[in-house]
Protein backbone atom coordinates (compact mmCIF):
# COMPACT_ATOMS: atom_id res chain seq x y z
CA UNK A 1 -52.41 -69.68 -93.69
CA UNK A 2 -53.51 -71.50 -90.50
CA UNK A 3 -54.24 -75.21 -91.03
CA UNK A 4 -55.01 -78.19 -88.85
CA UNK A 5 -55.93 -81.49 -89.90
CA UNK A 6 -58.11 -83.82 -87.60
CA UNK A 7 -59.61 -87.26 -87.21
CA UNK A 8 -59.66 -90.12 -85.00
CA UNK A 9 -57.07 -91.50 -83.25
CA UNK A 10 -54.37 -93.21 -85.49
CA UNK A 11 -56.00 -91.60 -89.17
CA UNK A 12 -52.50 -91.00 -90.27
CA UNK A 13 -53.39 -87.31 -89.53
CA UNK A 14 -49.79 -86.58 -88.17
CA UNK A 15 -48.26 -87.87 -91.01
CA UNK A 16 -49.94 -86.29 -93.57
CA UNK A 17 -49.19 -83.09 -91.45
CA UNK A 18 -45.70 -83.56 -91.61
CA UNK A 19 -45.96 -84.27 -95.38
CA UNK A 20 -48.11 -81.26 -96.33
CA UNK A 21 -45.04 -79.18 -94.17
CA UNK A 22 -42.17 -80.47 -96.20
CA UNK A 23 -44.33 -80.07 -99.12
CA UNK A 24 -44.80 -76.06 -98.78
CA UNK A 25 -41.12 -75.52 -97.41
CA UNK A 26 -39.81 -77.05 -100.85
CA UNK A 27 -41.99 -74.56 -102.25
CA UNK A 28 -40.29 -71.78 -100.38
CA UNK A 29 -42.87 -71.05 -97.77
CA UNK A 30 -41.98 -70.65 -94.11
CA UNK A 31 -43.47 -73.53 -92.23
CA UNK A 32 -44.04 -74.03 -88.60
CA UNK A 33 -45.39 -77.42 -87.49
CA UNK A 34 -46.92 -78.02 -84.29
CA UNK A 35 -49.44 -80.16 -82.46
CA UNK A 36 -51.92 -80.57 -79.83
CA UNK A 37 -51.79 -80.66 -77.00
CA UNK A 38 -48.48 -79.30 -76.96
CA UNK A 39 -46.41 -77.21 -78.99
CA UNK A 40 -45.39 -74.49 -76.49
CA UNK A 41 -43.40 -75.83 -73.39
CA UNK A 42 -46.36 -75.32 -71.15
CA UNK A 43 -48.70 -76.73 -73.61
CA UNK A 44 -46.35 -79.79 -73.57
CA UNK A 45 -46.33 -79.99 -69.94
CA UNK A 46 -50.10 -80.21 -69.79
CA UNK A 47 -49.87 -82.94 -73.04
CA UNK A 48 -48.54 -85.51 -70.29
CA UNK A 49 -52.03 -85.19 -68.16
CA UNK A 50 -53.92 -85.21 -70.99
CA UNK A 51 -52.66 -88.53 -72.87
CA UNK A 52 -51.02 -90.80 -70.56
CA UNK A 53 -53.07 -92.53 -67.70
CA UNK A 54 -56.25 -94.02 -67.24
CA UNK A 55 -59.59 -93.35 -69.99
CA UNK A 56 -61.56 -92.14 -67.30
CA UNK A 57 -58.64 -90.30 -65.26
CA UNK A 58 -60.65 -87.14 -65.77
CA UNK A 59 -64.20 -85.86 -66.37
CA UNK A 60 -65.36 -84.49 -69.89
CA UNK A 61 -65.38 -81.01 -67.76
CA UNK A 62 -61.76 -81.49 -66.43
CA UNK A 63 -60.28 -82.76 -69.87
CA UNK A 64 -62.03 -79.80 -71.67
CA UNK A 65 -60.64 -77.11 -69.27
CA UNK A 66 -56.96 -78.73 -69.61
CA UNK A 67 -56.95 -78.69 -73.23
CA UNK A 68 -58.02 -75.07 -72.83
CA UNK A 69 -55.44 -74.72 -71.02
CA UNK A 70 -52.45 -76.06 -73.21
CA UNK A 71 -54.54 -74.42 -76.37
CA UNK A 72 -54.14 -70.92 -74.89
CA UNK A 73 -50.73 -71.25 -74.06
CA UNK A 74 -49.68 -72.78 -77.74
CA UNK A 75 -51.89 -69.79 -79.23
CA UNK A 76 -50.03 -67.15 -77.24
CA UNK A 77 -46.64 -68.49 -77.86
CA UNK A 78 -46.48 -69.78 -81.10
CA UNK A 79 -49.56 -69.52 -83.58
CA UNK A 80 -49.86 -66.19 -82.88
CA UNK A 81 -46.46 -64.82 -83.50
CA UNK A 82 -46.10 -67.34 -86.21
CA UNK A 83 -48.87 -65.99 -88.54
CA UNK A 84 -48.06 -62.24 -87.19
CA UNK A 85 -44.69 -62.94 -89.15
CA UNK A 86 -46.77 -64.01 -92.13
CA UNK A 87 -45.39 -68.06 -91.60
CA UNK A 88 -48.06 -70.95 -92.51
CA UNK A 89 -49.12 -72.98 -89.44
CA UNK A 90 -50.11 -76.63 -89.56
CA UNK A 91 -50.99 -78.14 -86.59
CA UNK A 92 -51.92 -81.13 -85.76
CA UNK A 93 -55.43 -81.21 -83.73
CA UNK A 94 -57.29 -77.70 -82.70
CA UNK A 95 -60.08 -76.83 -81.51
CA UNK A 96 -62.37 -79.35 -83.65
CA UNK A 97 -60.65 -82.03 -81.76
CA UNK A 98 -62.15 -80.49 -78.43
CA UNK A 99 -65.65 -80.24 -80.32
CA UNK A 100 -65.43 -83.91 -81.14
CA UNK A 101 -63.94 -85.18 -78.54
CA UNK A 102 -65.28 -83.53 -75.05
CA UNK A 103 -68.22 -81.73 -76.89
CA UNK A 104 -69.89 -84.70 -78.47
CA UNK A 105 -67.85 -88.30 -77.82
CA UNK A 106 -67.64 -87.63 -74.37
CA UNK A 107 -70.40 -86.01 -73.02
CA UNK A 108 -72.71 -83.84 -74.93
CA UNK A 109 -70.84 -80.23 -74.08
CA UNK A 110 -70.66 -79.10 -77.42
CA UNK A 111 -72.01 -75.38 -76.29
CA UNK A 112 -69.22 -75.06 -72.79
CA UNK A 113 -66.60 -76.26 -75.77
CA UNK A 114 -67.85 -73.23 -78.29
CA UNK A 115 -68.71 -70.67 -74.74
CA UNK A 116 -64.86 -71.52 -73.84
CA UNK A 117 -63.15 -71.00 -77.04
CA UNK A 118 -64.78 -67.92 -78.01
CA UNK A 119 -64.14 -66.50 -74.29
CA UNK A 120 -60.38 -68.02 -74.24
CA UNK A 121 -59.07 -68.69 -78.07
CA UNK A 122 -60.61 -66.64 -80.24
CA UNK A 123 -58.87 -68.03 -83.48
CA UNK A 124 -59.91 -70.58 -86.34
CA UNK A 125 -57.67 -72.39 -88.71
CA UNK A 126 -58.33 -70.76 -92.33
CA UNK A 127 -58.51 -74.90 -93.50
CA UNK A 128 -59.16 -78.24 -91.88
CA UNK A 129 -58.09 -81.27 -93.34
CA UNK A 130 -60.27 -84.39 -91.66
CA UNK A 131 -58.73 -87.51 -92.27
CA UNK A 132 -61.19 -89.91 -92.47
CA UNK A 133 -60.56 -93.66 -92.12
CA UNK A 134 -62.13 -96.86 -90.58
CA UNK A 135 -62.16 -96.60 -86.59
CA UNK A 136 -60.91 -100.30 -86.56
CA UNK A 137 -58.37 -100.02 -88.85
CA UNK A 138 -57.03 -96.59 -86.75
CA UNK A 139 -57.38 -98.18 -83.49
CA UNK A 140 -55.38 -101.46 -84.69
CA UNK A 141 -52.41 -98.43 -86.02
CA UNK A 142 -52.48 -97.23 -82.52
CA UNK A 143 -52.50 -100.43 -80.74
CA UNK A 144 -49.17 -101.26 -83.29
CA UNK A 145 -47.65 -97.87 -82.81
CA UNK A 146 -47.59 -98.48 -78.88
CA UNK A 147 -46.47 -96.09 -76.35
CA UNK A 148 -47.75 -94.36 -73.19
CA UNK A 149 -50.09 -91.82 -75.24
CA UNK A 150 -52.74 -94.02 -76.00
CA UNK A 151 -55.19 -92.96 -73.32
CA UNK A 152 -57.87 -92.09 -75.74
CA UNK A 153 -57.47 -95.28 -78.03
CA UNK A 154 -58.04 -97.45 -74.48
CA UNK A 155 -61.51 -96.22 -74.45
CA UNK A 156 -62.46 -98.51 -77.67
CA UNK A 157 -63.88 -99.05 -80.88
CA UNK A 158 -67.30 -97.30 -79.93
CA UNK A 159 -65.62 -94.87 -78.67
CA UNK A 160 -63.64 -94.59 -82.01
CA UNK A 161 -66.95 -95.00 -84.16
CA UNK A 162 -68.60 -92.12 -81.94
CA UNK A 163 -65.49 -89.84 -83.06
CA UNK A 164 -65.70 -90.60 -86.79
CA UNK A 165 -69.54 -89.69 -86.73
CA UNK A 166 -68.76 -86.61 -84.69
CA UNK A 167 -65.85 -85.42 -87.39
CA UNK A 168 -68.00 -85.97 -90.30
CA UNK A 169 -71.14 -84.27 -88.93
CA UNK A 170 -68.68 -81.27 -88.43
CA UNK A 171 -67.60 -81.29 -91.78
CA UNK A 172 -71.25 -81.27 -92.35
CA UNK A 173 -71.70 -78.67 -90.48
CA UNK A 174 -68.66 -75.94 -91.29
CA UNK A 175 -68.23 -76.93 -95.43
CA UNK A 176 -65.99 -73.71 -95.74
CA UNK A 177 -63.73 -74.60 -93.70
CA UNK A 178 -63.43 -78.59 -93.15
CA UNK A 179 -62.20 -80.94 -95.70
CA UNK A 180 -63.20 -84.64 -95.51
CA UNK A 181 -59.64 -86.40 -96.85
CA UNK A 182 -60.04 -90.37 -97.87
CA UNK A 183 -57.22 -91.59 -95.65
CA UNK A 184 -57.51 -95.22 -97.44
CA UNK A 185 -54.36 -95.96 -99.08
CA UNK A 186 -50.54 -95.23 -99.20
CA UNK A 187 -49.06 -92.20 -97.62
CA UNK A 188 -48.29 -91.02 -100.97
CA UNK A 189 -51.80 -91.00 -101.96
CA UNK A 190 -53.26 -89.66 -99.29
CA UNK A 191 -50.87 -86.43 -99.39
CA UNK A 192 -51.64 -86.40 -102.94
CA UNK A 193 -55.30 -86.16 -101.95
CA UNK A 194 -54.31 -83.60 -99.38
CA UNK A 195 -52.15 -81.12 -102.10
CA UNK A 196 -55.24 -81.57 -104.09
CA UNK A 197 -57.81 -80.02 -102.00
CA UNK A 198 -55.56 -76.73 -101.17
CA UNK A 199 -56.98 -73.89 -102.20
């Protein structure tokens, strides 16, 4: 299987990745974990632009062709010979993150977003996990967590509100595929929540 799990910034998405990966390798499954932007070394290399630096250090247009970018490159190099080999994938963030985030949140590009990934990616995770929580609850995490990766959370609460709305009207949108996750709670019950809605 190929699964991502989204949400806003500081949902306790990457987490609950992690978890659901040491969850099916103690089941015996082969596992590969990524994220994005990243998980290839070119990918990574374009993470750096992408996160660090100023909110407004690039255009909707610019950020959406860079994540493009580092998305190819981590589908060429890893997904793709991953699930060739018949491993699972989780990833954190794919290409609902880029529907969200430079298609809706940041400008209203939702159709370049969907143009681009049909012309460039191609591929869909088989299940999305969306961890949903309160924007001001995630945006205090990520002000606690610190670090230079918190370009995105420096644009605001609004901005954080816009990106909850955004995930939930996708779930809306693609039922088949997206799962809205309650990420209220412990770690423990969150994954729990998580294990629950695999098919």
């Amino acid at each position: 299987m190929f699964i991502s799990f989204e949400g806003i910034d500081g949902s306790g998405k990457s987490t609950q990745a992690r978890r659901l990966a040491q969850s099916l390798r103690e089941g015996g499954a082969e596992v590969v974990l990524t994220r994005e932007p990243g998980g290839s070394p070119g990918a990574e290399e374009i993470r750096k632009l992408l996160v660090e630096g100023g909110g407004e250090r690039w255009s909707p247009e610019t950020e959406l062709l860079l994540f493009t970018a580092a998305r190819r490159d981590h589908v060429e190099r890893l997904i793709r010979p991953a699930l060739a080999r018949k491993a699972t994938v989780i990833t954190d963030r794919f290409a609902d993150s880029s529907r969200v985030y430079q298609g809706l949140a940041r400008a209203e590009n939702r159709l370049l977003v969907e143009d681009l990934h049909r012309l460039v990616i191609g591929i869909e995770p088989d299940l999305t996990f969306v961890i949903d929580i309160a924007p001001d609850i995630s945006l205090a995490r990520g002000t606690l967590r610190g670090g230079a990766e918190d370009r995105f959370e420096s644009l605001g609460l609004e901005f954080q509100q816009r990106l909850r709305r955004g995930f939930l009207d996708l779930a809306a949108e693609l039922p088949d595929r997206l799962r809205i996750i309650d990420g209220s709670g412990t770690e423990d019950e969150v994954a729990a929540r998580v294990l629950a809605a695999l098919p």
